[in-house]
Structure formats: C-alpha cells, structure tokens
Protein backbone atom coordinates (compact mmCIF):
# COMPACT_ATOMS: atom_id res chain seq x y z
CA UNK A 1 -57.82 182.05 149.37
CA UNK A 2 -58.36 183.11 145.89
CA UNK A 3 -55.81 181.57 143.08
CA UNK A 4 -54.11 184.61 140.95
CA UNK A 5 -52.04 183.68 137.54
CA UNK A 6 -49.71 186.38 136.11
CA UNK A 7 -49.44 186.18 132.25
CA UNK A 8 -46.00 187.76 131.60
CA UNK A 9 -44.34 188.65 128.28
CA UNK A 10 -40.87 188.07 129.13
CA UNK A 11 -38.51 184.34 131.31
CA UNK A 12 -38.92 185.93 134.16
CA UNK A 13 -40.98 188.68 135.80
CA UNK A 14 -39.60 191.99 136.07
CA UNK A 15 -39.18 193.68 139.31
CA UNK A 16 -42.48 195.29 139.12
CA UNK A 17 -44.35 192.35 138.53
CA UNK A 18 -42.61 190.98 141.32
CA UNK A 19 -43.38 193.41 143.82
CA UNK A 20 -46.94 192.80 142.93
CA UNK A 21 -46.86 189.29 143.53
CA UNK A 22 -45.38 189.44 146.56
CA UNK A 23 -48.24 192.03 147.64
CA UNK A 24 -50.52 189.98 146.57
CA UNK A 25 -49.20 187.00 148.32
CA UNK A 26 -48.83 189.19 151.39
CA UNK A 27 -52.51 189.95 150.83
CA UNK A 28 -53.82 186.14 151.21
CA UNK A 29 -53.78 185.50 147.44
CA UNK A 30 -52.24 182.27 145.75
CA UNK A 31 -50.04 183.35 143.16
CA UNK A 32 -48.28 182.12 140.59
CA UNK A 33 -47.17 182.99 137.05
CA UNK A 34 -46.75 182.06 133.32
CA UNK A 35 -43.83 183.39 131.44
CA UNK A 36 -43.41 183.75 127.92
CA UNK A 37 -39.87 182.28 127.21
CA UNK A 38 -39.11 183.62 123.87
CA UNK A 39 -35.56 186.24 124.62
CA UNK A 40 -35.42 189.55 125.41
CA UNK A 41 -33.99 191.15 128.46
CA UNK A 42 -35.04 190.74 132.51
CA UNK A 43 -32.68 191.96 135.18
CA UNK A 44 -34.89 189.77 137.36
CA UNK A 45 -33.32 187.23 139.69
CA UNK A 46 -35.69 184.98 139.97
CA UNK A 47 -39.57 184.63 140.73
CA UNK A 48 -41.56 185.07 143.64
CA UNK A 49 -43.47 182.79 142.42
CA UNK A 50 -44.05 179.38 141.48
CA UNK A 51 -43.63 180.43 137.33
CA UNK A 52 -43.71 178.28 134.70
CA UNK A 53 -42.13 179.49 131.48
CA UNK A 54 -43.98 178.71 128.19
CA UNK A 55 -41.22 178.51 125.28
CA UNK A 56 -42.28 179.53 121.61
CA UNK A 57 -39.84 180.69 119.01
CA UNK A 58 -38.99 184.79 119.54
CA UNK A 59 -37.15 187.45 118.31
CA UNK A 60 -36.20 189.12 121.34
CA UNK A 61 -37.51 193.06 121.59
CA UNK A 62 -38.63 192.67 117.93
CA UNK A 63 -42.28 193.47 116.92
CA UNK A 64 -41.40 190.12 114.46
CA UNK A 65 -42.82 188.49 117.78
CA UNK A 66 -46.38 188.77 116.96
CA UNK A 67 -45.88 186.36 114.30
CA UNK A 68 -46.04 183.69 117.07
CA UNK A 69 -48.75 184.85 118.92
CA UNK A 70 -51.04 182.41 117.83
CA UNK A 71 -49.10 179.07 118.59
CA UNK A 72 -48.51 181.40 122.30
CA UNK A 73 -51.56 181.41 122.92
CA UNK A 74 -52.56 177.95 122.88
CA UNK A 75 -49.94 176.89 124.80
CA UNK A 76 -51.23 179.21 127.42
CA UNK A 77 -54.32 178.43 127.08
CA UNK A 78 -53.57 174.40 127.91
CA UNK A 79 -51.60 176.11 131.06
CA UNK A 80 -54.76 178.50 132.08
CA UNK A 81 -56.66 175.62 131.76
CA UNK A 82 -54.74 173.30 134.00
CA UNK A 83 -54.40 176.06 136.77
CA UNK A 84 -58.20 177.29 136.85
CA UNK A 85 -57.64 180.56 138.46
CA UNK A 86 -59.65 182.90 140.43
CA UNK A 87 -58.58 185.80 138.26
CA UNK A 88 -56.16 186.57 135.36
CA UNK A 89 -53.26 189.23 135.83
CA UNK A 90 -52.17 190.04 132.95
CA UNK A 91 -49.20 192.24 132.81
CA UNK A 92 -48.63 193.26 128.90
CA UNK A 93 -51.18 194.20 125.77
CA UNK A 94 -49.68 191.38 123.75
CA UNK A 95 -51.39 188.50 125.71
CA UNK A 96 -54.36 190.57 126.67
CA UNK A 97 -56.90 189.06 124.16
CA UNK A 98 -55.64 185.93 125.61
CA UNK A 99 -56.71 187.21 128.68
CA UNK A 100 -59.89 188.85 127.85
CA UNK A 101 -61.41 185.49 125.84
CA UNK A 102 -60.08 183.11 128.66
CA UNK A 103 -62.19 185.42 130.93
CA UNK A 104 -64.77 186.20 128.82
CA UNK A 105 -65.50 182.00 128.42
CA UNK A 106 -64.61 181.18 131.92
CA UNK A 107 -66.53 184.34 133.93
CA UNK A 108 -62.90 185.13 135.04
CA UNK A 109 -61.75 188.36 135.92
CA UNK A 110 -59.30 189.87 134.16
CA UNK A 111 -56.88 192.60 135.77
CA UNK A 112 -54.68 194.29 133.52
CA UNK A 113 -51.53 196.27 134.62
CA UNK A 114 -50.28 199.25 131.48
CA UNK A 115 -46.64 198.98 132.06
CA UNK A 116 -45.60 201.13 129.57
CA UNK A 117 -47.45 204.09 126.83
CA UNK A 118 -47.47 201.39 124.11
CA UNK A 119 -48.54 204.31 121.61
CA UNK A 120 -45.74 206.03 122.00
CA UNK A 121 -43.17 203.26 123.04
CA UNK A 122 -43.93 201.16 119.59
CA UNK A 123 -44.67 204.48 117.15
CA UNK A 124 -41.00 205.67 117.68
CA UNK A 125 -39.67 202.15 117.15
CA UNK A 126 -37.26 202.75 113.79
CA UNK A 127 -39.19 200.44 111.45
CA UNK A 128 -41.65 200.70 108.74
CA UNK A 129 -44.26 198.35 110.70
CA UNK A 130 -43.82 200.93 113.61
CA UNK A 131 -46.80 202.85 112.64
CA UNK A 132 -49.01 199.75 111.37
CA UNK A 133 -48.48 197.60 114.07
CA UNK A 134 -49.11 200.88 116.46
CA UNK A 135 -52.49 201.51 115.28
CA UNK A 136 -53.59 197.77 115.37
CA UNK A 137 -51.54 197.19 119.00
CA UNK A 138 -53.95 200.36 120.45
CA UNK A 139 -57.28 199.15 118.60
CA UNK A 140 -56.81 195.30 119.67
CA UNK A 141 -56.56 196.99 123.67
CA UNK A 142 -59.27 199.47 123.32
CA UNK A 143 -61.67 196.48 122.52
CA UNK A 144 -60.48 194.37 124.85
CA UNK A 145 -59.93 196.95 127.46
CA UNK A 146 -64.29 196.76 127.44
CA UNK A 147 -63.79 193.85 129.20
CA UNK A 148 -61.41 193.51 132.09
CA UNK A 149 -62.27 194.27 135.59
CA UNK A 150 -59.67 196.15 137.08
CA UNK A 151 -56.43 197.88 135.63
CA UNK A 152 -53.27 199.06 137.06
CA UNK A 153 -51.28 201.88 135.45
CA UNK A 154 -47.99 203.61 135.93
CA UNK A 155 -47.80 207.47 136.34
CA UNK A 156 -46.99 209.85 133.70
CA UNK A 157 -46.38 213.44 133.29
CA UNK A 158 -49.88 215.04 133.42
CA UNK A 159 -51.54 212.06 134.45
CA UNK A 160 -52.52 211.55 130.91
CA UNK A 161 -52.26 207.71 130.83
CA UNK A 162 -54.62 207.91 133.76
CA UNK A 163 -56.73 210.00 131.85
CA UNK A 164 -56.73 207.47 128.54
CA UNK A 165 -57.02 204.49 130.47
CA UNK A 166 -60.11 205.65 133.10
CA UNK A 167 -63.07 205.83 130.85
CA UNK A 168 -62.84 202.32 130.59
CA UNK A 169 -63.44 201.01 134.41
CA UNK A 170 -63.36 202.74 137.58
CA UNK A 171 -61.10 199.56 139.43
CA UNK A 172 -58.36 201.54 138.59
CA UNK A 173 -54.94 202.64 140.75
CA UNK A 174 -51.99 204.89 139.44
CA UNK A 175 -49.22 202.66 140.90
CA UNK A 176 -45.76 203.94 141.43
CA UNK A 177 -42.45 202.52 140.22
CA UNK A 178 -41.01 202.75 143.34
CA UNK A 179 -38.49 200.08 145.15
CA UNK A 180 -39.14 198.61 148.61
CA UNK A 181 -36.79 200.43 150.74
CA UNK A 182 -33.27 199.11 151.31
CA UNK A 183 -30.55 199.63 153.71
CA UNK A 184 -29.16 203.49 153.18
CA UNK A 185 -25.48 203.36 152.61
CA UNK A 186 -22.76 205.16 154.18
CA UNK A 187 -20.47 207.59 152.38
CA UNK A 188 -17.12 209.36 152.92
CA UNK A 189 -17.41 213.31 152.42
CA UNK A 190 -15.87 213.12 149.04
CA UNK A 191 -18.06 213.33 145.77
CA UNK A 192 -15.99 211.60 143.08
CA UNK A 193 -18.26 208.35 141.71
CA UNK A 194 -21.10 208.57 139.09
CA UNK A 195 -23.14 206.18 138.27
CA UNK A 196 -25.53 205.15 135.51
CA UNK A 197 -27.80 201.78 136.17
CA UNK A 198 -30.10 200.34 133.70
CA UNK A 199 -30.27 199.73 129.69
CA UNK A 200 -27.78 201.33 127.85
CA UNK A 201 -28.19 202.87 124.50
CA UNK A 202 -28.49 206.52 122.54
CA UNK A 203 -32.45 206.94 123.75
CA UNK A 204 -31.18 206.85 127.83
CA UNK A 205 -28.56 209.15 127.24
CA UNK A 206 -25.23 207.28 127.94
CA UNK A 207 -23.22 208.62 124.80
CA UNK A 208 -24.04 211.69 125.94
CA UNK A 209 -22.92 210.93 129.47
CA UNK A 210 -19.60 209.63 128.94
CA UNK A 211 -19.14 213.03 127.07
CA UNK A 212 -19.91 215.39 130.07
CA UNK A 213 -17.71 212.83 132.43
CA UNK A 214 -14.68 213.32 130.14
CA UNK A 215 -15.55 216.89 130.54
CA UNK A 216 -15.44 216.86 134.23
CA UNK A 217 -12.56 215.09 134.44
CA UNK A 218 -10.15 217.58 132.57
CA UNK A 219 -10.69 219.68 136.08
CA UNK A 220 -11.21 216.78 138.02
CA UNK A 221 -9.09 213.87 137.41
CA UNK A 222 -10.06 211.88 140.23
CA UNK A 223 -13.99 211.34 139.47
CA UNK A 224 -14.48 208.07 138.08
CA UNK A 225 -17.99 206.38 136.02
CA UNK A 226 -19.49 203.52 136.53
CA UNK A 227 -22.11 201.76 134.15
CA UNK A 228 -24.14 199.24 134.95
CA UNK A 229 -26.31 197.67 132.31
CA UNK A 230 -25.70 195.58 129.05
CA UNK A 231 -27.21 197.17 125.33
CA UNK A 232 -29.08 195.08 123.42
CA UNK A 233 -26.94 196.50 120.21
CA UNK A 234 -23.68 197.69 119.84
CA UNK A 235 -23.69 200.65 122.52
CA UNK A 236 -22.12 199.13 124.86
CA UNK A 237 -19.17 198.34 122.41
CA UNK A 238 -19.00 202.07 121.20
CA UNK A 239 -18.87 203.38 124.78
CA UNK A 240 -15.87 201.35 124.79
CA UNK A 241 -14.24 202.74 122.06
CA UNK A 242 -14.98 206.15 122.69
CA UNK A 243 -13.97 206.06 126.34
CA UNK A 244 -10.43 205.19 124.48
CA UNK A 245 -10.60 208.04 122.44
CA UNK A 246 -11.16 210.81 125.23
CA UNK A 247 -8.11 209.08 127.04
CA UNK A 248 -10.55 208.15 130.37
CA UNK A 249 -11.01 204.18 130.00
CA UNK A 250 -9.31 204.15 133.09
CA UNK A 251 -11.79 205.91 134.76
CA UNK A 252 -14.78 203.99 133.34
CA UNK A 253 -15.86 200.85 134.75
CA UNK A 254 -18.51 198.40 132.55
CA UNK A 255 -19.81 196.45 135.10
CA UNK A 256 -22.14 194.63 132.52
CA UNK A 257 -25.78 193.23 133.47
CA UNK A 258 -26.44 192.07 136.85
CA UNK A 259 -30.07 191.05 138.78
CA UNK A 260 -31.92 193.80 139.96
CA UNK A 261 -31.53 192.80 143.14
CA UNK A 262 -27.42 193.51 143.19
CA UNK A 263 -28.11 197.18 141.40
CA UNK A 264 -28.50 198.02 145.22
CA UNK A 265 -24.79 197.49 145.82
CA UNK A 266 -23.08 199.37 143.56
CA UNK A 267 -25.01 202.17 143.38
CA UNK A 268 -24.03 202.31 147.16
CA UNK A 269 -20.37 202.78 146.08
CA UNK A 270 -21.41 206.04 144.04
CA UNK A 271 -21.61 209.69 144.89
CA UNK A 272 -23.83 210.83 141.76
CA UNK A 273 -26.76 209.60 139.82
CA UNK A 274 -27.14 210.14 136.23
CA UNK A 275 -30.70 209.40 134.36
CA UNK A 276 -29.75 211.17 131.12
CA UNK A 277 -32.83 210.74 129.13
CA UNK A 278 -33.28 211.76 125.93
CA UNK A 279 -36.73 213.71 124.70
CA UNK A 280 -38.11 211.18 122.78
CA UNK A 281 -41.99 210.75 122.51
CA UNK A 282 -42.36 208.36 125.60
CA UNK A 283 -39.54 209.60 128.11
CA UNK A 284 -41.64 212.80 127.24
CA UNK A 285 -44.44 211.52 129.20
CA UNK A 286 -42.47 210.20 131.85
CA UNK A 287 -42.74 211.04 135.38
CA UNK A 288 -43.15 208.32 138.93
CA UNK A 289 -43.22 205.34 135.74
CA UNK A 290 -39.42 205.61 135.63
CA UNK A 291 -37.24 203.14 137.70
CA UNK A 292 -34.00 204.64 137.81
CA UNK A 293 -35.00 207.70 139.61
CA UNK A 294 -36.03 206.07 142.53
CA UNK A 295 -33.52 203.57 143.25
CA UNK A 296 -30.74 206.76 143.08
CA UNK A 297 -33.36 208.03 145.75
CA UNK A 298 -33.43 204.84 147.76
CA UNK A 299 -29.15 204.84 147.62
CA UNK A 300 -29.68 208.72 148.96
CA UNK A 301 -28.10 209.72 145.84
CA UNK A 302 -28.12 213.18 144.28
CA UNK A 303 -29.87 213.09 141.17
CA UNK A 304 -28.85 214.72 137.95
CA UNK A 305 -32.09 213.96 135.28
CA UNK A 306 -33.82 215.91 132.38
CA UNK A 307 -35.97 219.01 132.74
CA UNK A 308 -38.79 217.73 130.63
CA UNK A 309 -42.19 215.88 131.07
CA UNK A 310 -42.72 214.98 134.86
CA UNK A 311 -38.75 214.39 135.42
CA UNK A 312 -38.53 217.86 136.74
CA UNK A 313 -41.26 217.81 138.88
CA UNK A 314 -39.80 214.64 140.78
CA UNK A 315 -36.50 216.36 141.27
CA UNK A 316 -38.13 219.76 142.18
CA UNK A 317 -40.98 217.92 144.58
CA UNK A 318 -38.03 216.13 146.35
CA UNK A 319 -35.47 218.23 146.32
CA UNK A 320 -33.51 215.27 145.03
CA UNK A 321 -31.61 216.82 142.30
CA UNK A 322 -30.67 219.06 139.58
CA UNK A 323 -32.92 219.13 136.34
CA UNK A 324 -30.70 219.82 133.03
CA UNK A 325 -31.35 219.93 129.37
CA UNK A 326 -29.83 216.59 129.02
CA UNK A 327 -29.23 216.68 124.92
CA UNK A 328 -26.81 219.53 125.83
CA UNK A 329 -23.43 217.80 126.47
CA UNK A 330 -22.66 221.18 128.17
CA UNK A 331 -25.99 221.30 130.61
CA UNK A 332 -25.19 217.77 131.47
CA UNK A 333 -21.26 218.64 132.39
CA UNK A 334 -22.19 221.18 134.83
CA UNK A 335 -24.54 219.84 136.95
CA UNK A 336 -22.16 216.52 136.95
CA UNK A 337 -19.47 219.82 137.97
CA UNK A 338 -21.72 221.05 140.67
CA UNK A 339 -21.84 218.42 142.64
CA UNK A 340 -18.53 217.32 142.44
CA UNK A 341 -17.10 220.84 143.41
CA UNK A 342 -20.25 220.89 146.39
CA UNK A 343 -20.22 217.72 148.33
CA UNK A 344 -22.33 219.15 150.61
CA UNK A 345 -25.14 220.07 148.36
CA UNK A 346 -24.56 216.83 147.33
CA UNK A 347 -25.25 214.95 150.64
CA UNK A 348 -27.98 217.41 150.96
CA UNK A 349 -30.13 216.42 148.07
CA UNK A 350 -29.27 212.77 148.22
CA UNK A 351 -30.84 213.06 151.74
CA UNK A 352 -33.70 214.50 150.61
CA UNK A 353 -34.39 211.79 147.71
CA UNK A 354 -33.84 209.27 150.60
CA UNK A 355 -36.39 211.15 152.94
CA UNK A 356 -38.75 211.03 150.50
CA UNK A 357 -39.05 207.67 149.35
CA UNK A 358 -38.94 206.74 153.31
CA UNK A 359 -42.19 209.13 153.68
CA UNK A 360 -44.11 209.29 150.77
CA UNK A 361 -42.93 207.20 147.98
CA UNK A 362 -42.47 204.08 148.60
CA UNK A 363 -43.85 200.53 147.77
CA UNK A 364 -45.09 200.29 151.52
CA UNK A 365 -47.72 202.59 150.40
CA UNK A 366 -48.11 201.41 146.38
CA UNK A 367 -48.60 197.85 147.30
CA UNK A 368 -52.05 198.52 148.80
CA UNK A 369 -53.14 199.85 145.69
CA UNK A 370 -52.63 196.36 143.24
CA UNK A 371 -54.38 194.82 146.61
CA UNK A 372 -57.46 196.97 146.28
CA UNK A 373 -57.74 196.61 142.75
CA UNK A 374 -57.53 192.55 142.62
CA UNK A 375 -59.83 192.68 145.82
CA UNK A 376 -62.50 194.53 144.10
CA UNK A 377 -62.06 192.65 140.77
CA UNK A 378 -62.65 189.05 142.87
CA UNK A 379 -65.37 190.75 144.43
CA UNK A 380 -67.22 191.91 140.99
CA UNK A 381 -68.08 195.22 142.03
CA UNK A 382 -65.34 197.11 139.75
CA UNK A 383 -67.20 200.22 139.92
C-alpha cells in the first residue's frame, strides 16, 4: 500500500481534492493531507482524510500571502519529513517548489493537479502586483513543472490548458469537475424557484441576476430567488440593499454559506439554475472546470449559463439548458421568462442534464483517471 500526502493551499480540502482522495483511498492508497491554515474560503465539510492543518500568518485570497511562503514551507517540510510518503500530491502552484525540492532530494514523485488557469485567474486580479506576481507565479511552475511525474488538469474551452500543460509529461488526465451522483429530487409541475449556489460577487454574475429576477417578477409575482453562497466583500450586503430597492426582498432568500455537502438540498427545492458568468479572461476559458454547472445537472435542473468559451457547448452537448449573453440584463430575463412560462421545457432539459451526468459525466468515470495517473507516477514509467 503506497502512502500519498496532499499538500493543500487552503483548512480544509475542497470538494475536488476530496473526491480524489477518496479515489485514491478506494484505489488501495494511504492517504492523508496537509493543509495550509492561513483564511480564505472552503465550503468543505470536513476531510476524507486524516489532515493536519499547518497554521502560518495569511491574508486570506490576497497575493500578500506569498510573503509567508518561506516560514510555510519549513513547517511543511518538518511535516513531509515526519510522514515519509510514497508520493507528493500537490494540489496548488504556490507549494509546488515545495513539492518539487522535497521530491527532487527524496526521489519522490511528485503529482501535481492545475486547479485553476493561474495566468489568467491572477493577471485580472485588480492590483498593481497582478501582472508581476503573474509572470513570476507562471515562470516558478514552468521550471518546476520539469520535474513532477504526473499532472492532473481541469478542462477548458478548447482544451488549451491541456495543450499548455502536455509538453511537459505524458502522465497526464483532463479530469472533470463533476459531482458523484446524488439522489434526483422530486418536483411539483410548477416552475417558480431559481437558484444561484456558489461565491457571490460582480465576476459570477449575481448583480446582474437579481436584476433579470425583478424583471420576471413584474409578470410573475410568484417566482421567488434563492442564493446560496457568502462574498468575500461587500456583495452580499449590496444584493441586500438593492433587493430593497426593486421592492422583491420578499422574494429573495440569502441562505448564506453552507458545506458543500448541504448545496445538494436546496438546490432540490429549486426549479431553475442560474450560472451567470461574466466574460472575464478565465470564465472565458471555461468549460467541464466549472462546478456549478454540474451540480444544477445532478439536481436535474434546467440550466440558464453564458454563451461564451465552452459554457455553450455543455448546455448544447446536454441539452441541459439555454445559453444567453449573460452581461445583457435583458438576455438573462428571458431565458429566466422561458422557463417559467414552459414548465415542461423545463422538466425536459433538467432531465436531460440529469441523464447526462448519470451516463457520461460523472465522477464514476473521472475517478479512474487521478488513479491512473498516481499509479503510473509510483510506478516511474510517466511516459
């Protein structure tokens, strides 16, 4: 049985890094995690896994955090050292030189899952570091990159962080960000709930959401919102305030943060889900990487989502939903409209989303991929 450590940026791992420790612990492996305990957000429950946090001082989301990288790194290190493992997972570019010189020393192999296009996820950040720490962020990975043994990357539109990613080793799966299937919910024939899960702020859209609801409901007064996510500014306190301005707070309910785990639930009590995204550099590239998507699918929810990058090739593949220029208030309003006036187009594509996360894309089917991956690494035949 071959010992696996996650390094992990955040408390707690996030549901992706989850479902890969539990495949990997369904594969035979002994796995276990170290979690960088400096803020920021998780929706996570709890671990899978025996984790053990490592505190440093932090700044939440901020890039400020790579001030402490140094004193992070050796007190990982003293953890990695205890542990001994049969290979390093490391799950985010900040700790993987960590990883790379801990292998590199120790002849351990080094798997490295790209979670997110740090290119374009830091360069839009609104800061004048954004572009400095950018260029060093994606120079510090393409050297280390040389080194690991197997990586693990989510999908875009055009399959172009495949593409940068794949001259580097041949160990490497696209995985999905798709849930493990959970129990499909029963709904009465009316269409009158929407629903928005996950963060909320301008870049996903929600402004612009609560704009087309409070359009919808001057013709239908019954439809009601539901948000569930916390902001990590002020959003959340501006919805507020504008929801009492168009006259519909009674129709909006701020269910806050909750663990991933409970999103499940209420998005069963919805009719409609709403991934509003906004076109900004990396929602651009966006396609199977995003999260919300799927779990509307796995609720059998009808999907309204944007029309550009691979967004509207998921809805169109699936027959899931309706794909809308969703920086047009108006676009938004009257696909939100078109469901609510058809409930049993509605049904129809929620069905379909459902049907196609039960046949095709699912984490039944990803999980096998992070297996084969960590299997060849252990086995040092990458290529």
């Amino acid at each position: 049985m071959a010992s696996v450590l996650v390094l992990f940026h955040r408390s707690h791992l996030n549901p992706r890094m989850e479902l890969f420790a539990e495949a990997l612990t369904g594969a035979n492996h002994d796995v276990s995690a170290l979690c960088w305990r400096r803020g920021g957000s998780s929706n996570a429950a709890g671990s899978a896994v025996p984790t053990q946090p490592i505190p440093s001082p932090g700044f939440g989301a901020s890039l400020l955090n790579a001030l402490f990288l140094p004193l992070v790194y050796v007190r990982f290190l003293r953890a990695i050292a205890y542990r001994d493992p049969d290979l390093l997972f490391c799950a985010h570019v900040s700790l993987l030189p960590l990883a790379v010189v801990v292998g590199w020393l120790t002849r351990t192999p080094v798997v490295y899952d790209v979670v997110e296009p740090y290119r374009e996820g830091y360069g839009e950040r609104d800061t004048r570091l954004a572009p400095v720490f950018t260029s060093l962020v994606t120079t510090f990975e393409r050297v280390c990159l040389r080194s690991v043994d197997g990586i693990t990357v989510i999908d875009t539109d055009g399959d172009r962080l495949e593409e940068r990613y794949s001259g580097f080793t041949r160990n490497l799966e696209v995985v999905y960000n798709v849930p493990r299937l959970k129990p499909c919910p029963k709904r009465d024939e009316a269409v009158e709930t929407v629903v928005y899960a996950g963060t909320i702020n301008d870049r996903k859209g929600v402004p612009m959401l609560l704009e087309a609801f409070a359009m919808v409901r001057e013709t239908r007064p019954e439809t009601t919102l539901l948000l569930v996510g916390d902001s990590v500014d002020d959003t959340l306190e501006q919805l507020r305030r504008r929801a009492d301005e168009l006259g519909v707070t009674d129709a909006v309910q701020f269910v806050g943060r909750v663990d991933y785990d409970e999103v499940h639930d209420h998005l069963a009590r919805a009719d409609i889900g709403v991934a509003p995204y906004q076109p900004v550099p990396m929602f651009e590239l966006s396609r199977w990487n995003t999260r919300k998507i799927p779990d509307y699918m796995n609720a059998a929810l009808p999907v309204v989502g944007p029309d550009f990058g691979g967004f509207a090739e998921i809805l169109d593949q699936t027959e899931c939903g309706l794909a809308v220029d969703t920086a047009d208030v108006d676009a938004l309003a009257d696909a939100l409209q078109t469901l609510v006036d058809d409930p049993e187009r509605a049904r129809r594509l929620g069905a379909n989303g459902r049907d196609a996360l039960e046949t095709r894309y699912n984490w039944e089917t990803e999980k096998r991929k992070v297996v084969r991956v960590v299997q060849r690494a252990l086995a040092g035949h990458p290529d």
